[in-house]
C-alpha atoms as a PDB file:
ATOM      1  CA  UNK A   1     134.095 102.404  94.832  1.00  0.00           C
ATOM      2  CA  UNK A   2     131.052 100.936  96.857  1.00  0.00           C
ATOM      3  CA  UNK A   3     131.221  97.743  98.465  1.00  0.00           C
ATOM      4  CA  UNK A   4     127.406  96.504  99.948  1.00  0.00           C
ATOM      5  CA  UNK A   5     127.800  94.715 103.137  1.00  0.00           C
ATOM      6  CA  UNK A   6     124.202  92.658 103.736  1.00  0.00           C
ATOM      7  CA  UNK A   7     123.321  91.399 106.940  1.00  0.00           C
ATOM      8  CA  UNK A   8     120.717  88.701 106.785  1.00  0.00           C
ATOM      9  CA  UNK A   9     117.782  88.007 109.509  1.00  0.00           C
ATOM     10  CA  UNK A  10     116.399  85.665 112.104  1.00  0.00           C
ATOM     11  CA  UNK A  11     116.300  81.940 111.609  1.00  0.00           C
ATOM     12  CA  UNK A  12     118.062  82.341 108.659  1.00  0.00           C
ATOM     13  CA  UNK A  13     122.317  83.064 108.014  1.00  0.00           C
ATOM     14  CA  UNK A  14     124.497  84.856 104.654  1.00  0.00           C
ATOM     15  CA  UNK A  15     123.106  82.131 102.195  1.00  0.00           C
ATOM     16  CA  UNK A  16     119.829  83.548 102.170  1.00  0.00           C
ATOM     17  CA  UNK A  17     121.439  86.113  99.579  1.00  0.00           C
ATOM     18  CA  UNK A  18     122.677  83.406  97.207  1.00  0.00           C
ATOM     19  CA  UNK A  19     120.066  84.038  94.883  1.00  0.00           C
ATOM     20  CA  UNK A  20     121.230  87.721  94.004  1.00  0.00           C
ATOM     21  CA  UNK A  21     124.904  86.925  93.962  1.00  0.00           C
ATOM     22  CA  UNK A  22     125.071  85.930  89.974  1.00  0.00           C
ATOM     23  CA  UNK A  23     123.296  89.574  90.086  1.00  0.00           C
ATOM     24  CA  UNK A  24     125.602  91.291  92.000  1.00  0.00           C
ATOM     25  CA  UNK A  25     128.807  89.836  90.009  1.00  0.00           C
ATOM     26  CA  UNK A  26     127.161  90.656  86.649  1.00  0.00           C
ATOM     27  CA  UNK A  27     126.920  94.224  87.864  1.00  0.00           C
ATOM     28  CA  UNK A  28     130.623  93.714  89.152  1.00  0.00           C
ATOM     29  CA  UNK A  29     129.494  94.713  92.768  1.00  0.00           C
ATOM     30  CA  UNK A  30     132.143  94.330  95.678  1.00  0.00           C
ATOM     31  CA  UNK A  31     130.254  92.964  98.438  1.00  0.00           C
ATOM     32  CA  UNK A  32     129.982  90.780 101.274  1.00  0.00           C
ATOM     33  CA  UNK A  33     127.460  88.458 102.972  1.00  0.00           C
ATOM     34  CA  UNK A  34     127.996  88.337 107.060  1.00  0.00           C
ATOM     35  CA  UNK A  35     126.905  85.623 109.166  1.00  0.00           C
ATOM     36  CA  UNK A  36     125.564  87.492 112.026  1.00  0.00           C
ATOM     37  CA  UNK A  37     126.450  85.408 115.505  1.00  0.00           C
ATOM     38  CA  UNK A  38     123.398  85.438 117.049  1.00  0.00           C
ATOM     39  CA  UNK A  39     124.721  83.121 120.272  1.00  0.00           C
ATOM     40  CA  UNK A  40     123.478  86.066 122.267  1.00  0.00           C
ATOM     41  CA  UNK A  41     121.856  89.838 121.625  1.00  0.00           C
ATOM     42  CA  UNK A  42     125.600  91.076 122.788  1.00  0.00           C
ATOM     43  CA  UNK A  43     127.112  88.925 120.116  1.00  0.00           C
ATOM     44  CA  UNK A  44     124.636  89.723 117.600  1.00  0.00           C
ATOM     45  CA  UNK A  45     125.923  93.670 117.761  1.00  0.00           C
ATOM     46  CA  UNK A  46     129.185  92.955 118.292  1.00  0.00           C
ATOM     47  CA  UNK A  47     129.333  90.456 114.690  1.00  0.00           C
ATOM     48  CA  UNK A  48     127.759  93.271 113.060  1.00  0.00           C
ATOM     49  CA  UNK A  49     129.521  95.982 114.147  1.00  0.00           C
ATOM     50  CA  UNK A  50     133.332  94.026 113.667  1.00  0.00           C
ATOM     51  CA  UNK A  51     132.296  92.844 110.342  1.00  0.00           C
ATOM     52  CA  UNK A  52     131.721  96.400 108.949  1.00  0.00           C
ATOM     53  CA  UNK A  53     135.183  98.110 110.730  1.00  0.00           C
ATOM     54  CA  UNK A  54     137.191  94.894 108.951  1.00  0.00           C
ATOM     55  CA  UNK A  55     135.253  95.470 105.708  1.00  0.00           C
ATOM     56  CA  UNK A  56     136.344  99.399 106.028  1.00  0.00           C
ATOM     57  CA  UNK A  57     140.109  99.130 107.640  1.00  0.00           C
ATOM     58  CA  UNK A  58     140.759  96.595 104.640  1.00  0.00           C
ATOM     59  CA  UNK A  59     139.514  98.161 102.250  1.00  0.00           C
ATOM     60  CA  UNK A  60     139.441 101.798 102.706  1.00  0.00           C
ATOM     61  CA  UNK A  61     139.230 103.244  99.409  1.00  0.00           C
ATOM     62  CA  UNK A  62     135.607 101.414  99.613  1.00  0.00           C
ATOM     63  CA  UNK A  63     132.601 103.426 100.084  1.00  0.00           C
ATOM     64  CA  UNK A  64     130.192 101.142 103.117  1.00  0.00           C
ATOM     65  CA  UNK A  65     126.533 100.506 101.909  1.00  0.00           C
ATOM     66  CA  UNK A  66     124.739  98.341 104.425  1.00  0.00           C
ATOM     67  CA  UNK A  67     121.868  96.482 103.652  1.00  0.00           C
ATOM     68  CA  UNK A  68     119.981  94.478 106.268  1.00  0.00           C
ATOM     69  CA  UNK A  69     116.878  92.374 105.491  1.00  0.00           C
ATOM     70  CA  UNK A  70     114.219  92.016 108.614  1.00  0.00           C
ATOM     71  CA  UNK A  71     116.440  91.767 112.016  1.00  0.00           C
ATOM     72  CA  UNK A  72     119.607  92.166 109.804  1.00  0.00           C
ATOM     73  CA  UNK A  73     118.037  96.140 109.196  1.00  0.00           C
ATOM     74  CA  UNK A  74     117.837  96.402 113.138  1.00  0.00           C
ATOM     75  CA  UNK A  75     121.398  95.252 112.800  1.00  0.00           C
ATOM     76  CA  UNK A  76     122.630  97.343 109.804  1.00  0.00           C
ATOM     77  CA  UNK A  77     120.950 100.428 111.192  1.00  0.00           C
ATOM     78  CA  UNK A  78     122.702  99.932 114.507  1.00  0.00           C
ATOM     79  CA  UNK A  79     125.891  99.692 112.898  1.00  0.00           C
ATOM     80  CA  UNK A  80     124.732 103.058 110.972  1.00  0.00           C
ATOM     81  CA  UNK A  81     124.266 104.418 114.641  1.00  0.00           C
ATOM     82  CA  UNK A  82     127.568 103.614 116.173  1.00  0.00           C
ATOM     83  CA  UNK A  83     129.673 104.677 112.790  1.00  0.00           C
ATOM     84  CA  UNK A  84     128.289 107.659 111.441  1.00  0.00           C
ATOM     85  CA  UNK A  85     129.655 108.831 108.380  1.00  0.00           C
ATOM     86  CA  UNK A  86     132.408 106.132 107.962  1.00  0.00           C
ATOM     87  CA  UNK A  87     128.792 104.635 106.523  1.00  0.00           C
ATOM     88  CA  UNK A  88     127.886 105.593 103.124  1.00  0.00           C
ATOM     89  CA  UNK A  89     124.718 104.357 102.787  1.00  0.00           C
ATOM     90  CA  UNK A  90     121.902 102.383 104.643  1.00  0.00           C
ATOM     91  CA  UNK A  91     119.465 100.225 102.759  1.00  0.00           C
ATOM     92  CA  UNK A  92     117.129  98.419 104.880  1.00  0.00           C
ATOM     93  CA  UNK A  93     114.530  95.833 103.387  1.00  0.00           C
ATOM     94  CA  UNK A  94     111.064  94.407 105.034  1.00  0.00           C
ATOM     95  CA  UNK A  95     112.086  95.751 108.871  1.00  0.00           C
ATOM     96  CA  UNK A  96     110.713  97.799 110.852  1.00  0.00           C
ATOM     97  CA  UNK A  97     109.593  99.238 114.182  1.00  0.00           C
ATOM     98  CA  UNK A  98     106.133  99.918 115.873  1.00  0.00           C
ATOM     99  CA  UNK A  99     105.569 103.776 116.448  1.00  0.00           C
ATOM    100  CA  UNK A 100     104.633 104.558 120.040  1.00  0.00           C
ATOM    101  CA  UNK A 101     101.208 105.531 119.631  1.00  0.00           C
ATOM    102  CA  UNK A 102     100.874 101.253 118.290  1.00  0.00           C
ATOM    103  CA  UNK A 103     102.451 100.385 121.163  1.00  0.00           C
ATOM    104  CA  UNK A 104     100.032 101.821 123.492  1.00  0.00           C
ATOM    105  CA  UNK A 105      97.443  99.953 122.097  1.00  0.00           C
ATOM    106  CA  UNK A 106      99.124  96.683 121.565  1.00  0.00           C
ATOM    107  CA  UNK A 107      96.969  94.216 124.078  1.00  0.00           C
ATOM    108  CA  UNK A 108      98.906  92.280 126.721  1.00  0.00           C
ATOM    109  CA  UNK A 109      97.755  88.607 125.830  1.00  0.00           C
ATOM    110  CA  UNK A 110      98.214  89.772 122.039  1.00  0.00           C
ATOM    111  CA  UNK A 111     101.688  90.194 122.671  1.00  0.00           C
ATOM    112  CA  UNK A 112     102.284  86.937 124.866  1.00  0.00           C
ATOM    113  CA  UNK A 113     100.635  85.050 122.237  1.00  0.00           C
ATOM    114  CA  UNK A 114     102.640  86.958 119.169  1.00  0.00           C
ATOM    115  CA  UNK A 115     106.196  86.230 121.449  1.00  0.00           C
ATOM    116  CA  UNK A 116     105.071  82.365 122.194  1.00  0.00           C
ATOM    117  CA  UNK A 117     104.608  81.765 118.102  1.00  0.00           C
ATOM    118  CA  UNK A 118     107.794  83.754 117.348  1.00  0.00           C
ATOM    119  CA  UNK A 119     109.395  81.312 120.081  1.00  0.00           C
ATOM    120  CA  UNK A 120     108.004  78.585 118.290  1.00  0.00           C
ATOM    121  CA  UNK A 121     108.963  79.525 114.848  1.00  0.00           C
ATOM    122  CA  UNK A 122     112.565  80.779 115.241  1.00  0.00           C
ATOM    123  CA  UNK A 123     113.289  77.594 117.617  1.00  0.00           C
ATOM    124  CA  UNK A 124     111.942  75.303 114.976  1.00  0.00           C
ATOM    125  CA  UNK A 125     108.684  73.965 115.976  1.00  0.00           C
ATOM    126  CA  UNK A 126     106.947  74.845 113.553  1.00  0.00           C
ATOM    127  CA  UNK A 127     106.222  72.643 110.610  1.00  0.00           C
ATOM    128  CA  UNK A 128     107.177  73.796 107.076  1.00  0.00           C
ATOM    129  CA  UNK A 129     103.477  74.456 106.014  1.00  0.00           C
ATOM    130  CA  UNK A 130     102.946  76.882 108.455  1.00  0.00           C
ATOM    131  CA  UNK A 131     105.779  78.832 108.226  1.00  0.00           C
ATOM    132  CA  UNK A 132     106.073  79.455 104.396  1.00  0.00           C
ATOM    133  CA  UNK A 133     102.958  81.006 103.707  1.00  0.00           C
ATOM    134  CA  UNK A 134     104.303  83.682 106.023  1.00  0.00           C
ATOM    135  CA  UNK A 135     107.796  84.314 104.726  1.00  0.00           C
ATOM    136  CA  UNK A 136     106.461  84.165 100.981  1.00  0.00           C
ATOM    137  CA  UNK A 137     104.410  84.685  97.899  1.00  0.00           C
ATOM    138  CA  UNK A 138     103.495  82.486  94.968  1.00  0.00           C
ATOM    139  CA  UNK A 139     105.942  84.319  93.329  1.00  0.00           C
ATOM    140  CA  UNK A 140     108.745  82.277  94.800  1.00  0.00           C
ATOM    141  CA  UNK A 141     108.975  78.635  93.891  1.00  0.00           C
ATOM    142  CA  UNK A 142     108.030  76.067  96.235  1.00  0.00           C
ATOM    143  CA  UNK A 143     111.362  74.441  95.186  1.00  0.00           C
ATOM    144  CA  UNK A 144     113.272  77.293  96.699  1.00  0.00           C
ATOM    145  CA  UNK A 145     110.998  78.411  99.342  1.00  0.00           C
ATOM    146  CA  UNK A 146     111.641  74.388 100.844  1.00  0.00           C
ATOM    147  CA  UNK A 147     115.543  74.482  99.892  1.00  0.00           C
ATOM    148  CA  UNK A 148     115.699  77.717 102.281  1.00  0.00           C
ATOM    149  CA  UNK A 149     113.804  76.327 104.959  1.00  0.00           C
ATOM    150  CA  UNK A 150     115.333  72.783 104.984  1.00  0.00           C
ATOM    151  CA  UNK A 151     118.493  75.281 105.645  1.00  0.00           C
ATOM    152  CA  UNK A 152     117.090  77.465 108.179  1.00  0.00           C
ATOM    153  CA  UNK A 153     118.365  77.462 111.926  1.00  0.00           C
ATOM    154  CA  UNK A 154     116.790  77.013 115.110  1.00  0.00           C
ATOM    155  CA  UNK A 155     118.084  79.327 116.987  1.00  0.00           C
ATOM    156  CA  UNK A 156     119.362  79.374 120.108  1.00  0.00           C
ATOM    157  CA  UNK A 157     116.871  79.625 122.908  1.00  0.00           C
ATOM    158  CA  UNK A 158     118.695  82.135 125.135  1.00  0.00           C
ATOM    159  CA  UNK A 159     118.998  84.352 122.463  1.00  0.00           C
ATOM    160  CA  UNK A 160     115.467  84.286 121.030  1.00  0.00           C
ATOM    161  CA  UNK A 161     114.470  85.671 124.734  1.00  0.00           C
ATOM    162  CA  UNK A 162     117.143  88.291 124.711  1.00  0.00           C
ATOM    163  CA  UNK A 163     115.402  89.254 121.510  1.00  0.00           C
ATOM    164  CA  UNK A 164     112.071  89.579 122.364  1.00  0.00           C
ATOM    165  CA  UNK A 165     112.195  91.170 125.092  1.00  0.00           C
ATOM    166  CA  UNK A 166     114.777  93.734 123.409  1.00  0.00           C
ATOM    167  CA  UNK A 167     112.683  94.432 120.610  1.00  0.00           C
ATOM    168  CA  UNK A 168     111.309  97.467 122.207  1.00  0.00           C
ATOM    169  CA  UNK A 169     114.527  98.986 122.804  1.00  0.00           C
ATOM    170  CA  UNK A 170     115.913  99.024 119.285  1.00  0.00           C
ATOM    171  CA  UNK A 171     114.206 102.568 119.517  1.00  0.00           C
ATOM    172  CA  UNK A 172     116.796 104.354 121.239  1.00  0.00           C
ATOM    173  CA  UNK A 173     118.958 103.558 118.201  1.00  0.00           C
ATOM    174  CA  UNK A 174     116.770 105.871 116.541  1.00  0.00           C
ATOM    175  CA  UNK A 175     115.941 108.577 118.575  1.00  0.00           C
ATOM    176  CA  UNK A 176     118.385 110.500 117.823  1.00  0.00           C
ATOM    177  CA  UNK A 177     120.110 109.001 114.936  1.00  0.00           C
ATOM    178  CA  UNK A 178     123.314 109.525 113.895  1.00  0.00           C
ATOM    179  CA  UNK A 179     122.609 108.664 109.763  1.00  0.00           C
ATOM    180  CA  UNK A 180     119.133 109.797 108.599  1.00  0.00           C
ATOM    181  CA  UNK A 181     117.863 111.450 105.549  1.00  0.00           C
ATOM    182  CA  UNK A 182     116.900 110.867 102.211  1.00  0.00           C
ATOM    183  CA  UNK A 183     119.768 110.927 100.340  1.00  0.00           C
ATOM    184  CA  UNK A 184     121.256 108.507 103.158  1.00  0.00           C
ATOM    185  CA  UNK A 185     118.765 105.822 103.718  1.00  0.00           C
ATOM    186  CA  UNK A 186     116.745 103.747 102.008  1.00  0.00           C
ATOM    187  CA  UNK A 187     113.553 101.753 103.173  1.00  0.00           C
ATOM    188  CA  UNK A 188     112.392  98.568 100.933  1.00  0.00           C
ATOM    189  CA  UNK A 189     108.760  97.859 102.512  1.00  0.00           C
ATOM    190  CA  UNK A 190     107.152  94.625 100.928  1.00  0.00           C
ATOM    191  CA  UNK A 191     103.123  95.145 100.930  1.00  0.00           C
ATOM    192  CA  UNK A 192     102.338  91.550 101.472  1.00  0.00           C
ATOM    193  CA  UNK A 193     104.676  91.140 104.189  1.00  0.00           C
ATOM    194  CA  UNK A 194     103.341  88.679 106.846  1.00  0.00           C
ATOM    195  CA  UNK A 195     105.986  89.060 109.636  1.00  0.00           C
ATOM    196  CA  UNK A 196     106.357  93.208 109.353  1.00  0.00           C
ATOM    197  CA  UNK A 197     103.487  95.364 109.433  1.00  0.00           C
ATOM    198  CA  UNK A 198     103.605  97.858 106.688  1.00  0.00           C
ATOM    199  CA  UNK A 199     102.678 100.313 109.500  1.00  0.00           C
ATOM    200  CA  UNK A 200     106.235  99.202 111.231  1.00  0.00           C
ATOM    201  CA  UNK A 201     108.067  99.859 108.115  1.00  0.00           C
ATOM    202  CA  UNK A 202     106.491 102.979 107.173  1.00  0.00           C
ATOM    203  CA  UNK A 203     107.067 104.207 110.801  1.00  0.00           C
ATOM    204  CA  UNK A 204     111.142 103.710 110.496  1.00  0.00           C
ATOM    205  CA  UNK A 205     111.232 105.302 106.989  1.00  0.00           C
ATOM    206  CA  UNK A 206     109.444 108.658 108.589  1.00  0.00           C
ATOM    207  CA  UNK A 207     111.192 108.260 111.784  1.00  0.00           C
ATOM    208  CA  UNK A 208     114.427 108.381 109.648  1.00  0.00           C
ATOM    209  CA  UNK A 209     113.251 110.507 107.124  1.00  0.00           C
ATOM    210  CA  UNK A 210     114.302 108.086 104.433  1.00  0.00           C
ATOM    211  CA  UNK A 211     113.569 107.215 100.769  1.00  0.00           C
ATOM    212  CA  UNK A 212     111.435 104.072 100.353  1.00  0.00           C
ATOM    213  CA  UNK A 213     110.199 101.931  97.830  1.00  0.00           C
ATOM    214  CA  UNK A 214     106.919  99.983  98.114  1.00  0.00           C
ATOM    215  CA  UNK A 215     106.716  96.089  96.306  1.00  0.00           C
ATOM    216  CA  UNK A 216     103.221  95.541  95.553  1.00  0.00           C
ATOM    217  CA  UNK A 217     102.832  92.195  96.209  1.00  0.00           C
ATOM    218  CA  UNK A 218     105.823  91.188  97.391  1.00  0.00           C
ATOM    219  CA  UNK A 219     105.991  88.909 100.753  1.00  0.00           C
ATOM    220  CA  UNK A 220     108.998  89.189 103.172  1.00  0.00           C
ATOM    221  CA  UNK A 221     111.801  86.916 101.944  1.00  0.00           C
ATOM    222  CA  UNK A 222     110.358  87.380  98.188  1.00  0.00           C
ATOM    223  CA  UNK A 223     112.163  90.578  97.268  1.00  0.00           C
ATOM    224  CA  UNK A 224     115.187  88.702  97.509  1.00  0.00           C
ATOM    225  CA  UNK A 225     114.141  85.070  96.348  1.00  0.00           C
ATOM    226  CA  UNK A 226     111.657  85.831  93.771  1.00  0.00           C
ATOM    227  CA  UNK A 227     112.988  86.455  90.172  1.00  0.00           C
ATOM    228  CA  UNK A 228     109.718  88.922  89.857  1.00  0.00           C
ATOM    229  CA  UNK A 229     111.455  91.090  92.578  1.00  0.00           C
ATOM    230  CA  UNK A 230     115.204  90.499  92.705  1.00  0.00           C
ATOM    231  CA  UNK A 231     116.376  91.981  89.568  1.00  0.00           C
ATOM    232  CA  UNK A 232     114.615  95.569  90.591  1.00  0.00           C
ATOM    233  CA  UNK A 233     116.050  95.173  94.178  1.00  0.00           C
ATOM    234  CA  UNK A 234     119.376  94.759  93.184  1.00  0.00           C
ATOM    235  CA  UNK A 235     118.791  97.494  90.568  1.00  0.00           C
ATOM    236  CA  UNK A 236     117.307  99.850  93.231  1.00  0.00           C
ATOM    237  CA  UNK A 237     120.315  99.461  95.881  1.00  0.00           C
ATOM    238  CA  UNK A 238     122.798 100.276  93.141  1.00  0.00           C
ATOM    239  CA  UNK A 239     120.836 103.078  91.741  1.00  0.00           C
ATOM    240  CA  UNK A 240     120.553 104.207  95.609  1.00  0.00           C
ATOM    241  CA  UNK A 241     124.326 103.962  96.478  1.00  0.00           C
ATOM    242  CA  UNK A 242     124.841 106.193  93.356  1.00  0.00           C
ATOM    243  CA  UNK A 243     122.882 109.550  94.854  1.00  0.00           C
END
């Protein structure tokens, strides 16, 4: 029996998956949305990594497929790292990480400027029309794209530092990974993704060797809050957790 664990991203906690829950339970899917602690970096891993041994020592007749949208991938795949083959299956959706030969080229004022907005954004500052346009499509509402954001959480300063000056070193989770393959992971890459290069996410899919599946026209939240998307996501993880 598979039970999906999903680990949600930045700014955002476990009711960002509300929308594919009456999918999940229609497919009678065991499962489990984590709020990630993200009081510090150490905390962050630490949620992660406690919520998945829990899920497992309760349940151990339960085959583990983590799924981890944006930072929640970092997270899931980190979790794939330090457990091995007590995981069954990784999924991870619209994350991603920069291949060296991008990061030699990134400019130095770029990156200031790109770590000041992300400060901005994740702490709140930001208004709502701003933001929106680069978390979604059309093809999510306006209704639901404000309920989400009149939700979302300013996080905590500290921990927005830890983060961006750690995003570099989510490599060495990969390096030499642990859980890698086709037949093990899966990479969702959304091709009108504002926050994740598609370069990023292609990058992690061939530095893991994994499966992926491209959504033409999908923006970063929208494969999960768009009813053009969600019904083929949730389709495609159960169809994955099956090889």
């Amino acid at each position: 029996m598979k039970h999906f664990v999903f680990f949600h991203g930045i700014g955002i906690r476990s009711f960002f998956w509300e929308s594919i829950r009456p999918l999940l339970d229609r497919e009678n899917i065991r499962y489990s949305f984590i709020d990630l602690d993200f009081t510090t970096m150490e905390t962050g891993f630490n949620s992660a990594l406690n919520s998945v041994e829990n899920i497992a020592k309760n349940h151990p007749d339960r085959d583990i497929v983590l799924v981890g949208h944006s930072l929640g991938g970092l997270f899931a795949g980190y979790v794939a790292y330090k457990l091995g083959e007590r995981i069954d299956k990784l999924i991870i959706v619209a994350s991603g990480l920069s291949s060296q030969k991008k990061k030699k080229k990134s400019n130095f004022i770029k990156k200031r400027f790109k770590k000041m907005m992300m400060k901005l954004m994740f702490g709140g500052y930001m208004p709502y029309w701003v933001t929106q346009p680069m978390f979604f499509t059309d093809h999510t509402p306006k209704d639901v794209q404000r309920q989400l954001w009149t939700k979302t959480v300013r996080e905590d300063p500290k921990f927005l530092k830890e983060f961006l000056n750690y995003r570099n070193s989510w490599q060495k989770f990969y390096d030499n990974p642990h859980f890698s393959g086709p037949d093990n992971v899966l990479c969702i890459i959304n091709d009108k993704d504002n926050i994740i290069p598609k370069y990023a996410s292609l990058s992690l899919k061939d530095h893991l060797n994994a499966s992926y599946k491209i959504y033409e026209g999908a923006g970063h939240n929208d494969v999960v809050t768009s009813k053009k998307f969600n019904q083929k996501f949730v389709n495609d993880i159960i169809s994955f957790s099956l090889i």
